[in-house]
N, C-alpha and C. Protein backbone atom coordinates (compact mmCIF):
# COMPACT_ATOMS: atom_id res chain seq x y z
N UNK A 1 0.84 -1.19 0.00
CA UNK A 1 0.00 0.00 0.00
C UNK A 1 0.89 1.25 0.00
N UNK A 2 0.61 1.81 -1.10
CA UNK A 2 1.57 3.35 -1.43
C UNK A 2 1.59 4.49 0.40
N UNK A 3 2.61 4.69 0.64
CA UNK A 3 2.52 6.04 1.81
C UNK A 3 1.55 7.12 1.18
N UNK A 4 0.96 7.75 1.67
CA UNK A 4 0.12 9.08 1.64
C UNK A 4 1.12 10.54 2.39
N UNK A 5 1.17 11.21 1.43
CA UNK A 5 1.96 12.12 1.88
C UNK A 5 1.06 13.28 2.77
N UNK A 6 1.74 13.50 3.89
CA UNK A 6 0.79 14.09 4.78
C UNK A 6 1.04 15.90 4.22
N UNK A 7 0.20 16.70 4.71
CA UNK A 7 0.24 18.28 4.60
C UNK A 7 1.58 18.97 5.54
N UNK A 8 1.70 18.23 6.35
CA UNK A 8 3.02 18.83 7.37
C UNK A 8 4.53 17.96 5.84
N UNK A 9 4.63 17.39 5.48
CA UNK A 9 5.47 16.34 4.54
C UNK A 9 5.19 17.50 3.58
N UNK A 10 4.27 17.65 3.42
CA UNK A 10 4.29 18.71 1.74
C UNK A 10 4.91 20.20 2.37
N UNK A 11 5.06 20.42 3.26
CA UNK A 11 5.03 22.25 3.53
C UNK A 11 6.35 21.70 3.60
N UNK A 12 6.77 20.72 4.45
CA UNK A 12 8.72 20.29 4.86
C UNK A 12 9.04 20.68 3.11
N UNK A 13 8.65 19.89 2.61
CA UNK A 13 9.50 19.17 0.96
C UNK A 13 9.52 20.96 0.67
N UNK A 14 8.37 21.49 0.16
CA UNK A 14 8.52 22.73 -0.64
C UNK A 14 9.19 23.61 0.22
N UNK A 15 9.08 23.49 1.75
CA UNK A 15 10.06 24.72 1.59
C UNK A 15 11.84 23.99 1.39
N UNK A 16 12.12 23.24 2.15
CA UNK A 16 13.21 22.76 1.38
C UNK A 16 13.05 22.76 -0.11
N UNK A 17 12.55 22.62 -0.95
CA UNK A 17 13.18 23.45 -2.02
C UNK A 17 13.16 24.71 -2.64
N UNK A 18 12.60 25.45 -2.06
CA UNK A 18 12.47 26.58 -2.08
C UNK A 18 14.22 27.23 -1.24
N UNK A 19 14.32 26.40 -0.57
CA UNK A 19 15.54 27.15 0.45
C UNK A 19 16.74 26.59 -0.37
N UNK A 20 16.60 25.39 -1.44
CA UNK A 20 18.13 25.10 -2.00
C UNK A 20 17.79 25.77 -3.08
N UNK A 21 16.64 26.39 -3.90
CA UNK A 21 17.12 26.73 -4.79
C UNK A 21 17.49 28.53 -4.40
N UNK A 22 17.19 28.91 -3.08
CA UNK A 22 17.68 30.09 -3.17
C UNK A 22 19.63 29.88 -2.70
N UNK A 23 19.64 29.05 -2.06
CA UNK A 23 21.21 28.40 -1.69
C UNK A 23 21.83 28.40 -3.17
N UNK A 24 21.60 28.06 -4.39
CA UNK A 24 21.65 27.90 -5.65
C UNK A 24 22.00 29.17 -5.82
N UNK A 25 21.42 30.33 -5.66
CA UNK A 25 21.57 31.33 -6.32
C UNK A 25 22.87 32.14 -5.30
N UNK A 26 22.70 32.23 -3.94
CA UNK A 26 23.89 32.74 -2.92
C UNK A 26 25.26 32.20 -3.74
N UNK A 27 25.06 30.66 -3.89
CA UNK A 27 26.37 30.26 -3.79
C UNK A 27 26.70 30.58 -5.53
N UNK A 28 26.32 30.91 -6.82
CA UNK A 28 26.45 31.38 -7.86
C UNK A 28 26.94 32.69 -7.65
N UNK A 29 26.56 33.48 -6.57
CA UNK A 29 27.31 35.34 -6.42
C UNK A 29 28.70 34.67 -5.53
N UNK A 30 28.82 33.71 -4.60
CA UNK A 30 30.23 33.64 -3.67
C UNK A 30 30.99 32.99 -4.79
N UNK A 31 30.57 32.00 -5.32
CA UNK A 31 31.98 31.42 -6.59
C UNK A 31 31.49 32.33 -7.96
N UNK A 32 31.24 32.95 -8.11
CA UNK A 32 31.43 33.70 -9.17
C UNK A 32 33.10 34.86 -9.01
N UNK A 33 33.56 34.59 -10.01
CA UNK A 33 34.62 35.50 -10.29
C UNK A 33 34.89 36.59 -10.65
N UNK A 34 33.94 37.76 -10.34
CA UNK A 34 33.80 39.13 -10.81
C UNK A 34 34.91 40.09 -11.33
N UNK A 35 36.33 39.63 -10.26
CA UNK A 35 37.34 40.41 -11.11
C UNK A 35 37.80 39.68 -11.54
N UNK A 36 38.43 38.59 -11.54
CA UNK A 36 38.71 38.16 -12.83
C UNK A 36 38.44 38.75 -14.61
N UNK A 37 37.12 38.03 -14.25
CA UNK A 37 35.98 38.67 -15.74
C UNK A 37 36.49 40.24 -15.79
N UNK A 38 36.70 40.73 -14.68
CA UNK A 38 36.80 42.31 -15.22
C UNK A 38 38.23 42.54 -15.46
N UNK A 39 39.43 41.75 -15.47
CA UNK A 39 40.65 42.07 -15.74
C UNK A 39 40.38 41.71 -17.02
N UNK A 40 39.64 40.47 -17.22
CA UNK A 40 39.64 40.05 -18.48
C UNK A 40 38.63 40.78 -20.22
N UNK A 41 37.97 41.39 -19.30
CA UNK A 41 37.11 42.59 -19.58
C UNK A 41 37.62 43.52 -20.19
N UNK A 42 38.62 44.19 -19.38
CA UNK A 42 39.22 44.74 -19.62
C UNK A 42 40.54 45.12 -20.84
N UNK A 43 41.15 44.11 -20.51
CA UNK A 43 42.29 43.18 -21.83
C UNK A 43 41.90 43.38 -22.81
N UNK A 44 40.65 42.85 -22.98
CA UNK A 44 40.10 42.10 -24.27
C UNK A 44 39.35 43.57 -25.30
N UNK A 45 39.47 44.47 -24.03
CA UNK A 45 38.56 45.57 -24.74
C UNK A 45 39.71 46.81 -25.26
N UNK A 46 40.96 46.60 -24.21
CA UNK A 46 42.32 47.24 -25.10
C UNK A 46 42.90 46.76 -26.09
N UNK A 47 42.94 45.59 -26.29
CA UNK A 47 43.12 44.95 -27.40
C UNK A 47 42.28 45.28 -28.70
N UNK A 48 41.35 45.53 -28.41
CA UNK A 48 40.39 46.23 -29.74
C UNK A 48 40.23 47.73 -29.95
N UNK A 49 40.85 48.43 -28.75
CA UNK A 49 41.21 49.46 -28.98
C UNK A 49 42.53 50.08 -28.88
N UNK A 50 43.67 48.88 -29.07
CA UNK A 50 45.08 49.63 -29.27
C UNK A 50 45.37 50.62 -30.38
N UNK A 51 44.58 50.59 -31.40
CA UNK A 51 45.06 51.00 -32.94
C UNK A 51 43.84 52.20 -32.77
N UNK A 52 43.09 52.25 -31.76
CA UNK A 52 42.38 53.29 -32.12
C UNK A 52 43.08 54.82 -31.66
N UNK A 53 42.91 56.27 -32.12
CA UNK A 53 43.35 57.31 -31.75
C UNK A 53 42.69 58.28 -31.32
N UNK A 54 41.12 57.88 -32.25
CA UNK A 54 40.21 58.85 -32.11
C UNK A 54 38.62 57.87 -31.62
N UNK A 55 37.86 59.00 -31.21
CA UNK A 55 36.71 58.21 -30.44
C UNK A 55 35.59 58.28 -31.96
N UNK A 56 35.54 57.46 -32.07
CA UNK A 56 34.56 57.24 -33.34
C UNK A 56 33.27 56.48 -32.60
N UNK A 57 32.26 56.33 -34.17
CA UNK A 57 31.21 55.36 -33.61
C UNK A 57 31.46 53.67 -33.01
N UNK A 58 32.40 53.36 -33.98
CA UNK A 58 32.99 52.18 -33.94
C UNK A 58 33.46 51.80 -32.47
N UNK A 59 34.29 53.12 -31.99
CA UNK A 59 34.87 52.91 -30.34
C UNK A 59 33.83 52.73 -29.46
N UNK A 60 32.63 53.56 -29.94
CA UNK A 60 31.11 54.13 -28.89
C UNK A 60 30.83 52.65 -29.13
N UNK A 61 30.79 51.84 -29.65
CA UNK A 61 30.11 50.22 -29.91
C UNK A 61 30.93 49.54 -29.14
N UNK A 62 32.32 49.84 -28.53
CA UNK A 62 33.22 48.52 -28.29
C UNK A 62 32.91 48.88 -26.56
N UNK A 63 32.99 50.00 -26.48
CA UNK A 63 32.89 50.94 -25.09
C UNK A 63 31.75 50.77 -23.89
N UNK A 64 30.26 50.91 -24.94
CA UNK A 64 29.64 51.07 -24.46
C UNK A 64 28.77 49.85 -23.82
N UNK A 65 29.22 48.45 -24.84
CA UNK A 65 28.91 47.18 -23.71
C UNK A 65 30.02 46.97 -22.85
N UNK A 66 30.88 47.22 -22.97
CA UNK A 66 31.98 47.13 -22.21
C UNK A 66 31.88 47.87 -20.88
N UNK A 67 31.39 49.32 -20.61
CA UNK A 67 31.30 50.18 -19.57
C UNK A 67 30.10 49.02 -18.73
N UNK A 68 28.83 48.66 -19.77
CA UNK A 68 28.01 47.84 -18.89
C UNK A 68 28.37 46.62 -18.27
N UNK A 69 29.21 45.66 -18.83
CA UNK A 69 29.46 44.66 -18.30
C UNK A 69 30.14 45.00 -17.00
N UNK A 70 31.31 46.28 -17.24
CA UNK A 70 32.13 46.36 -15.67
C UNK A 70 31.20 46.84 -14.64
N UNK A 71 30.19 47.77 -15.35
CA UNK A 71 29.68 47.89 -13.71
C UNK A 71 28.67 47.06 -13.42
N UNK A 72 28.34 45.84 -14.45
CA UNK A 72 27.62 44.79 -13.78
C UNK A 72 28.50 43.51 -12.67
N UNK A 73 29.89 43.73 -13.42
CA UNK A 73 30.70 43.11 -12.66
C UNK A 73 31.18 43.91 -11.44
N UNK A 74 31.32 44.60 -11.00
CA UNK A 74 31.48 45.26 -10.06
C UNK A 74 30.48 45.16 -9.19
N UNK A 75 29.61 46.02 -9.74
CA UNK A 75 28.04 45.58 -8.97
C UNK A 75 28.23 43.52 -7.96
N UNK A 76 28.66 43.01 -8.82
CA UNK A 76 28.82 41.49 -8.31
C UNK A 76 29.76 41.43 -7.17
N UNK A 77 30.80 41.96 -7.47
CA UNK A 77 31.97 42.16 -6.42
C UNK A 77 31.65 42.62 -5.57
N UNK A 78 30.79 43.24 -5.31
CA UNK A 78 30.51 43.95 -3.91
C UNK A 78 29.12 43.20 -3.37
N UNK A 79 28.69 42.71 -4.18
CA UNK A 79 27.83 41.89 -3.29
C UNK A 79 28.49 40.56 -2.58
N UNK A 80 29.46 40.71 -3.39
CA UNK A 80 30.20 39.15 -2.75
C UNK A 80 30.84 39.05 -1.27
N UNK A 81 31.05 40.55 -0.92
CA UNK A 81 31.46 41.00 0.10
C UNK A 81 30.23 41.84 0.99
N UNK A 82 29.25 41.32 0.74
CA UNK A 82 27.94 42.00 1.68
C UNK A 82 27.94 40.72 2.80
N UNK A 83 28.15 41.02 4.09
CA UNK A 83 27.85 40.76 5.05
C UNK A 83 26.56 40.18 5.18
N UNK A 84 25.40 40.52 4.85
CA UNK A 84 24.26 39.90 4.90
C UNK A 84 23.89 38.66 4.07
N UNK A 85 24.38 38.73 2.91
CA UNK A 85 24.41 37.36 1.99
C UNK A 85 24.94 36.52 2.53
N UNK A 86 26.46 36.94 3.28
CA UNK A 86 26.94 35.93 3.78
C UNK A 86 26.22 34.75 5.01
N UNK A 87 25.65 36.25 5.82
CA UNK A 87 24.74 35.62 6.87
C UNK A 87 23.03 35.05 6.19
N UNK A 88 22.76 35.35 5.41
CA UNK A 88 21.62 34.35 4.82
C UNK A 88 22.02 33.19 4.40
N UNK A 89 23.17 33.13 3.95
CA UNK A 89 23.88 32.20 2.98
C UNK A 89 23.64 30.94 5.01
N UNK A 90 24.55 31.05 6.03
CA UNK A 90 24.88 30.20 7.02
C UNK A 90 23.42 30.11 7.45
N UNK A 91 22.27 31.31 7.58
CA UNK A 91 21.36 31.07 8.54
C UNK A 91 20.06 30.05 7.49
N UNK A 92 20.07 30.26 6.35
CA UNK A 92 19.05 29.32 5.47
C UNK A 92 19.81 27.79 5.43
N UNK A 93 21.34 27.81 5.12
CA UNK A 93 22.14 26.45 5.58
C UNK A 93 21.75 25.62 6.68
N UNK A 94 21.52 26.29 8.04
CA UNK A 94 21.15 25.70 9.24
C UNK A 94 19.73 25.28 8.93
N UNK A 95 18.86 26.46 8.16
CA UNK A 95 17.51 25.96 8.50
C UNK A 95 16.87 24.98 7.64
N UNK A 96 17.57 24.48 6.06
CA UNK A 96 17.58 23.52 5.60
C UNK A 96 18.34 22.24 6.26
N UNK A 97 19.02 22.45 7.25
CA UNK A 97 19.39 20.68 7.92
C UNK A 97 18.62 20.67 9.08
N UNK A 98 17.43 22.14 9.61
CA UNK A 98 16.63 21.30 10.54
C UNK A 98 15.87 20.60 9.75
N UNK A 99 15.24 21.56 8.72
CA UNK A 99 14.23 20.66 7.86
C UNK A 99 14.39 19.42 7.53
N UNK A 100 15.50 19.36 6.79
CA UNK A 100 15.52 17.93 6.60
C UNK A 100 15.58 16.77 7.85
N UNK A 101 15.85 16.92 8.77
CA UNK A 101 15.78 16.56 9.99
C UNK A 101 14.27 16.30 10.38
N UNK A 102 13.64 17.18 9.86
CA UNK A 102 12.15 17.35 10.35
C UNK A 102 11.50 16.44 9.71
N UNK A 103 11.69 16.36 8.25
CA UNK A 103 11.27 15.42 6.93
C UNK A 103 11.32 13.86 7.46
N UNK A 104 12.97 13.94 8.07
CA UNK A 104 13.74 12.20 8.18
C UNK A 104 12.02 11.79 9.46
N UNK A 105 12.12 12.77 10.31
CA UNK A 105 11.48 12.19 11.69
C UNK A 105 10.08 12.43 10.77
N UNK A 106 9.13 12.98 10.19
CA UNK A 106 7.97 12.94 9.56
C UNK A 106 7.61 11.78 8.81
N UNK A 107 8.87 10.96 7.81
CA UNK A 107 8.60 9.62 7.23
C UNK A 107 8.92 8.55 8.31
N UNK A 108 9.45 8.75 9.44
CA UNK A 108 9.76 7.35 10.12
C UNK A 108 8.56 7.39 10.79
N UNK A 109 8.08 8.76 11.48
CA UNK A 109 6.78 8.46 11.73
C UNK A 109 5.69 7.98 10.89
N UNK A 110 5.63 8.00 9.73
CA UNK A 110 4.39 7.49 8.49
C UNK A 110 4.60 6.43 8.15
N UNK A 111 5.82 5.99 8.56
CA UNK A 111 6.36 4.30 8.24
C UNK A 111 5.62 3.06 9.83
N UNK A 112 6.05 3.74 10.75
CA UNK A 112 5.14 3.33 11.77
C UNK A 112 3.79 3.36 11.68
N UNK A 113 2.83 3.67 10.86
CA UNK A 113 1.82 3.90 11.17
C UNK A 113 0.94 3.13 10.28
């Protein structure tokens, strides 16, 4: 006879995943490499403008995704160093291993029964 998943079992499951996929996104801003990308950003965008002398349209095209990407990368870098991410990042960590904790003791109880 199949288990029946109880309403306390369904609220455990979704918010555990609700809490790894925001863990998913924390830990995508802490290993992300922001300067890196922006040294490399950088390089790649003198290199297409060594031969230039004068600011043309051509430069306004190489420049102007270029200005956006750094301060999207930047923008990253400093979140990587926000204190509060960090502490959501440990305090949603803890509260996904009570949950699951909560889950383990919710099926051993439905297995008894």
């Amino acid at each position: 006879m199949p288990q029946t998943i109880t309403v306390k079992e369904k609220i455990v499951r979704t918010t555990i995943k609700r809490i790894e996929n925001r863990l998913v996104k924390l830990k995508a801003i802490s290993d992300a490499r922001p300067l890196c990308d922006l040294i490399q950003l950088r390089k790649e965008t003198n290199e297409k403008l060594k031969d230039t002398t004068l600011i043309t349209r051509q430069t306004l095209e190489i420049l102007g995704p270029a200005a956006r990407e750094e301060k999207r990368l930047l923008a990253l870098s400093d979140k990587q160093f926000d204190i509060k991410l960090i502490d959501e990042e440990v305090r949603i960590t803890a509260e996904l291993h009570d949950l699951q904790n909560k889950l383990f003791y919710i099926q051993m109880q439905s297995k008894r029964r």
